[in-house]
PDB file of N, CA and C in Angstrom:
ATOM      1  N   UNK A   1       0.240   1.094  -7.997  1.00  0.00           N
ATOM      2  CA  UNK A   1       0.743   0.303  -9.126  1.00  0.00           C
ATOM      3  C   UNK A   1       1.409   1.197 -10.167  1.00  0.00           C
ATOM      4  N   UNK A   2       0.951   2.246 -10.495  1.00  0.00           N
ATOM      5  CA  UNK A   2       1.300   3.244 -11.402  1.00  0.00           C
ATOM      6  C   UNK A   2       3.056   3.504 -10.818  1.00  0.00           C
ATOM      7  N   UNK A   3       3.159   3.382  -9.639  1.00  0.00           N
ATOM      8  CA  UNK A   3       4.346   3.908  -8.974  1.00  0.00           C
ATOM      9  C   UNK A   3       5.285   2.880  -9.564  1.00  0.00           C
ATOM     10  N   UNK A   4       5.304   1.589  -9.726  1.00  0.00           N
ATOM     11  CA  UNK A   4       6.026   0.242 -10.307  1.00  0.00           C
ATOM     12  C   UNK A   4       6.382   0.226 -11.454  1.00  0.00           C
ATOM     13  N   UNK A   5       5.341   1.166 -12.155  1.00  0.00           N
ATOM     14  CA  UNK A   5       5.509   0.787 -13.770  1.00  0.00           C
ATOM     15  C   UNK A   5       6.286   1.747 -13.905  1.00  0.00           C
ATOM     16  N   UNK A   6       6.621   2.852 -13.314  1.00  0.00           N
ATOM     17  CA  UNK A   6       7.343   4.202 -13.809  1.00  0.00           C
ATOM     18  C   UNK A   6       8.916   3.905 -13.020  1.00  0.00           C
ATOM     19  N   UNK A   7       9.088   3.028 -12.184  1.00  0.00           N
ATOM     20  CA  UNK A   7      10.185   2.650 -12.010  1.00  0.00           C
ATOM     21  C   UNK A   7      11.380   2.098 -13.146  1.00  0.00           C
ATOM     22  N   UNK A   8      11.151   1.552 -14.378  1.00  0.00           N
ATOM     23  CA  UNK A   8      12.092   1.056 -15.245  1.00  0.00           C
ATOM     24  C   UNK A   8      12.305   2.609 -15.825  1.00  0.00           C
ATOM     25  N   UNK A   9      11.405   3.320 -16.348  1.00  0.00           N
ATOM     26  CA  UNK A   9      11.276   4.744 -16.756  1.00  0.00           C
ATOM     27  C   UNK A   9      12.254   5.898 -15.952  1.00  0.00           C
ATOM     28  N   UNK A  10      12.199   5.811 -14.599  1.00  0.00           N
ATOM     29  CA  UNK A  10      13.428   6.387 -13.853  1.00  0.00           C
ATOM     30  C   UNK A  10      14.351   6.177 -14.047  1.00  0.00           C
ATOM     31  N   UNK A  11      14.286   4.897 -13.736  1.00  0.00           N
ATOM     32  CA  UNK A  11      15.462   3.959 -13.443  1.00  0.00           C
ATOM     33  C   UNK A  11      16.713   4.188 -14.718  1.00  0.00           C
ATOM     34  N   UNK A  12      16.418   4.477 -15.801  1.00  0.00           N
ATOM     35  CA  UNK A  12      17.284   4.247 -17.090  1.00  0.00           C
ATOM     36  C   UNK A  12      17.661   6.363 -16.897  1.00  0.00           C
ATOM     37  N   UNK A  13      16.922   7.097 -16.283  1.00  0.00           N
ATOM     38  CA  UNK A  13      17.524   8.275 -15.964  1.00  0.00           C
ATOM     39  C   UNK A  13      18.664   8.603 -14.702  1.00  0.00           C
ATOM     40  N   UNK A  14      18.224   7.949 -13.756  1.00  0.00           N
ATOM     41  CA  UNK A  14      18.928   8.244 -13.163  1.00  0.00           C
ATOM     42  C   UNK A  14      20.331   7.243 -12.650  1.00  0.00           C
ATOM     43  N   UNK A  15      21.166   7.980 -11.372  1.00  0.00           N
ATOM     44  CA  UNK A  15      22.138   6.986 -11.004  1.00  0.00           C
ATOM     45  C   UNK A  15      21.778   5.841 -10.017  1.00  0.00           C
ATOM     46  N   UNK A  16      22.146   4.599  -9.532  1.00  0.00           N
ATOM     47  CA  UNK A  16      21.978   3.956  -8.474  1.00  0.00           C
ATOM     48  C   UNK A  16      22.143   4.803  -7.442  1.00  0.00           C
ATOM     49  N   UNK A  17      22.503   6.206  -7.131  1.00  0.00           N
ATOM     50  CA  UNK A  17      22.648   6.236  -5.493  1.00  0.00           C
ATOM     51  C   UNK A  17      21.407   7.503  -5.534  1.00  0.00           C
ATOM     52  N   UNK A  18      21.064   8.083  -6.919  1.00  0.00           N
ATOM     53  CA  UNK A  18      20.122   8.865  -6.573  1.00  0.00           C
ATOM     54  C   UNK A  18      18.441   7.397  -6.605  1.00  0.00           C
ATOM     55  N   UNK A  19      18.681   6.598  -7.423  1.00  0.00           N
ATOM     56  CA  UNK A  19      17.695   5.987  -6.943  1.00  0.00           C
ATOM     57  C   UNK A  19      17.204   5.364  -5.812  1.00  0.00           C
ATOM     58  N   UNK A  20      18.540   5.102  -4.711  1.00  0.00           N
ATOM     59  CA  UNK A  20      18.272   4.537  -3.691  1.00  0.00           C
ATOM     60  C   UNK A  20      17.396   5.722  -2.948  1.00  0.00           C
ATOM     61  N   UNK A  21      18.082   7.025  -2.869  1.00  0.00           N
ATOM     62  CA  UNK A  21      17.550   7.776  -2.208  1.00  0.00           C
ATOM     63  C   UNK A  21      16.321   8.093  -2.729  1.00  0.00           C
ATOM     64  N   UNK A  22      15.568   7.509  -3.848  1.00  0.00           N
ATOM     65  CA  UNK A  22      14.177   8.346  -3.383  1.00  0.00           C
ATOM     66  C   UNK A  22      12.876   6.786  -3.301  1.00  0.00           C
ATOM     67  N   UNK A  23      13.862   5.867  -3.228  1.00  0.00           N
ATOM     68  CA  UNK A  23      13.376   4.036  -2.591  1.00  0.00           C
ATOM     69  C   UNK A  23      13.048   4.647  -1.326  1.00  0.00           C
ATOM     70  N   UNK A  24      14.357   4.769  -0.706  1.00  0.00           N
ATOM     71  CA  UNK A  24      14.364   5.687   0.739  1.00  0.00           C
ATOM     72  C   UNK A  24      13.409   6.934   1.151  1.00  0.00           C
ATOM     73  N   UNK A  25      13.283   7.594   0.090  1.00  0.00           N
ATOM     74  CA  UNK A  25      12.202   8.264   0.351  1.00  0.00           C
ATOM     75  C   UNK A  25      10.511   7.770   0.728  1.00  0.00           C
ATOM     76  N   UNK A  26      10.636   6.929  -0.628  1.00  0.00           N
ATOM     77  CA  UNK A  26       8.956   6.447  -0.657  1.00  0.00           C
ATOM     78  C   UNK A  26       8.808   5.083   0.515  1.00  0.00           C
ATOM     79  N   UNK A  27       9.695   4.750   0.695  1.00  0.00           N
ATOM     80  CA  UNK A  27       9.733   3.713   1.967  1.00  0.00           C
ATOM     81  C   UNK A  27       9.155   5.032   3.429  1.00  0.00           C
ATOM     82  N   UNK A  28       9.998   5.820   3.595  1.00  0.00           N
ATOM     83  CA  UNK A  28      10.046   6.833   5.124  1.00  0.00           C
ATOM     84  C   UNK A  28       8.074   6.963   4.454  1.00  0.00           C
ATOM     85  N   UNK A  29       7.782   7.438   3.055  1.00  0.00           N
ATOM     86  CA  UNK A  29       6.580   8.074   2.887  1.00  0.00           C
ATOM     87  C   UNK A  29       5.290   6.858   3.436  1.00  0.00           C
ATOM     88  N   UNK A  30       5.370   5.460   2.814  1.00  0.00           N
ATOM     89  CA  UNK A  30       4.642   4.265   2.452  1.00  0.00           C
ATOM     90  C   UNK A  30       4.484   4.243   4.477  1.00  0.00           C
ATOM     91  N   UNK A  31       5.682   3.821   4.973  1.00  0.00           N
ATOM     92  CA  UNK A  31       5.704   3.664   6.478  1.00  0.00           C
ATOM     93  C   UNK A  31       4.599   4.926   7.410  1.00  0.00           C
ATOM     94  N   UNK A  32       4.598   6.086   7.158  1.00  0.00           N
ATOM     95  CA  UNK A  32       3.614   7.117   7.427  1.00  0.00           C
ATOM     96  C   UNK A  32       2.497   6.875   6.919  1.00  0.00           C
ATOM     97  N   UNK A  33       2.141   6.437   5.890  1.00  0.00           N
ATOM     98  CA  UNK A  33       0.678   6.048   5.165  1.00  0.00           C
ATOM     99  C   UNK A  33       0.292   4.986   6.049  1.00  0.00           C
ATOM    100  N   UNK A  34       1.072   4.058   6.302  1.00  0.00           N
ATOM    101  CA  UNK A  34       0.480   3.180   6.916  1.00  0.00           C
ATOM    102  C   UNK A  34       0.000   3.504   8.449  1.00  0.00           C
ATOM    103  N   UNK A  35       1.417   3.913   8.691  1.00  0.00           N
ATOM    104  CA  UNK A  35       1.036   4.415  10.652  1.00  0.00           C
ATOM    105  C   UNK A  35      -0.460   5.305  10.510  1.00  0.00           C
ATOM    106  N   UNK A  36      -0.800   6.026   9.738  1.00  0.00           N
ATOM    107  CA  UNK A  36      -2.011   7.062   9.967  1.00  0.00           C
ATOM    108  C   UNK A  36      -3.161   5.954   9.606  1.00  0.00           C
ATOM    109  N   UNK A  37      -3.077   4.954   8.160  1.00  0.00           N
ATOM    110  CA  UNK A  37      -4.448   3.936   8.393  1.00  0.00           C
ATOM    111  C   UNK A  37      -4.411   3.625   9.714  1.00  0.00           C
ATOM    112  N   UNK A  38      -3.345   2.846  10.072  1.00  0.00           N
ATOM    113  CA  UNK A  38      -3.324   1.941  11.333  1.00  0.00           C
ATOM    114  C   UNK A  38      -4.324   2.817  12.294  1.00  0.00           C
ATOM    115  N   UNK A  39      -3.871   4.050  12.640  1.00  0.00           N
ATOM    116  CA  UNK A  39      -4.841   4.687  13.585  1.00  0.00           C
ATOM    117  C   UNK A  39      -6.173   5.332  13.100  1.00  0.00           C
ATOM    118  N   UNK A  40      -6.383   5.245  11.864  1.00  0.00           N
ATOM    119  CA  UNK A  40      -7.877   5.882  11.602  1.00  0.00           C
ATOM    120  C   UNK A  40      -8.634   4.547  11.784  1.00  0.00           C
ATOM    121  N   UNK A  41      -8.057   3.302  11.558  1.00  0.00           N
ATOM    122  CA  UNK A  41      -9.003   2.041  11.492  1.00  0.00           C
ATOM    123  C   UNK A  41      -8.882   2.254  13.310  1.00  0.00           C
ATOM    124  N   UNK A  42      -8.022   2.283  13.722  1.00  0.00           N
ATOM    125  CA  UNK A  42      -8.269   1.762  15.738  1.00  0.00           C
ATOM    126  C   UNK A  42      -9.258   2.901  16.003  1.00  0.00           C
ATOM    127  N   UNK A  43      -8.975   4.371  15.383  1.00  0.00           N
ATOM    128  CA  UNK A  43     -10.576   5.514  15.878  1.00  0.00           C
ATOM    129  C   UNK A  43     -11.354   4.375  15.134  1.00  0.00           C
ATOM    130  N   UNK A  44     -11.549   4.142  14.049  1.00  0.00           N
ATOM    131  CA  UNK A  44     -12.982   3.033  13.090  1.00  0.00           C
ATOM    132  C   UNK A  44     -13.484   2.771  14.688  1.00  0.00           C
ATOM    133  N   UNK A  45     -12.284   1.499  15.045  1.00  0.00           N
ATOM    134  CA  UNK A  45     -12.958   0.533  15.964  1.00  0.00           C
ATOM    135  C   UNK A  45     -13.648   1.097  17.132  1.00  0.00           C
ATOM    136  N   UNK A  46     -12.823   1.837  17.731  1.00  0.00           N
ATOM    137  CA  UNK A  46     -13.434   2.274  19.068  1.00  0.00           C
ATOM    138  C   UNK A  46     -14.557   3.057  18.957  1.00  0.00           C
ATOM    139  N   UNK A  47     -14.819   3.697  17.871  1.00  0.00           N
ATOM    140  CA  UNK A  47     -16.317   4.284  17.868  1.00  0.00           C
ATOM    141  C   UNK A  47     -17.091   3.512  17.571  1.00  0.00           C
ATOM    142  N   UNK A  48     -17.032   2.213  16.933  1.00  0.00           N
ATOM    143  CA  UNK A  48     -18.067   1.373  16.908  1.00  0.00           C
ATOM    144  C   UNK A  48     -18.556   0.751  17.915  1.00  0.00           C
ATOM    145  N   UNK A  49     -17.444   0.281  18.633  1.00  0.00           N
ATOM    146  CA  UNK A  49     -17.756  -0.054  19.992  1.00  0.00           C
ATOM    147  C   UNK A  49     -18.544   0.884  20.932  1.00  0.00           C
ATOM    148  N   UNK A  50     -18.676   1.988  21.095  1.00  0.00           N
ATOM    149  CA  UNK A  50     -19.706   3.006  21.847  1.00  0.00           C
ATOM    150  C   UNK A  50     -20.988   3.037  21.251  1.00  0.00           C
TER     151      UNK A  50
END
């Protein structure tokens, strides 16, 4: 959430094409955060199951 609120705060520094690129950034970053939960919850599961 902290990341949302500091967006108007950028936003009035920088240009539209440097902001896209670091949208683009935290999108490539957010997509990796997720892929690694995704697989620490499927290890979760399968060790529970044993």
């Amino acid at each position: 959430m902290a990341a949302f609120a500091a967006i108007p705060h950028i936003a009035e520094q920088l240009t539209k094409e440097q902001i896209l690129e670091r949208v683009q950034v935290t999108n490539v970053q957010s997509l990796v955060v997720l892929i690694l939960l995704l697989i620490l919850f499927k290890v979760k599961a399968m060790e529970q199951r044993m």
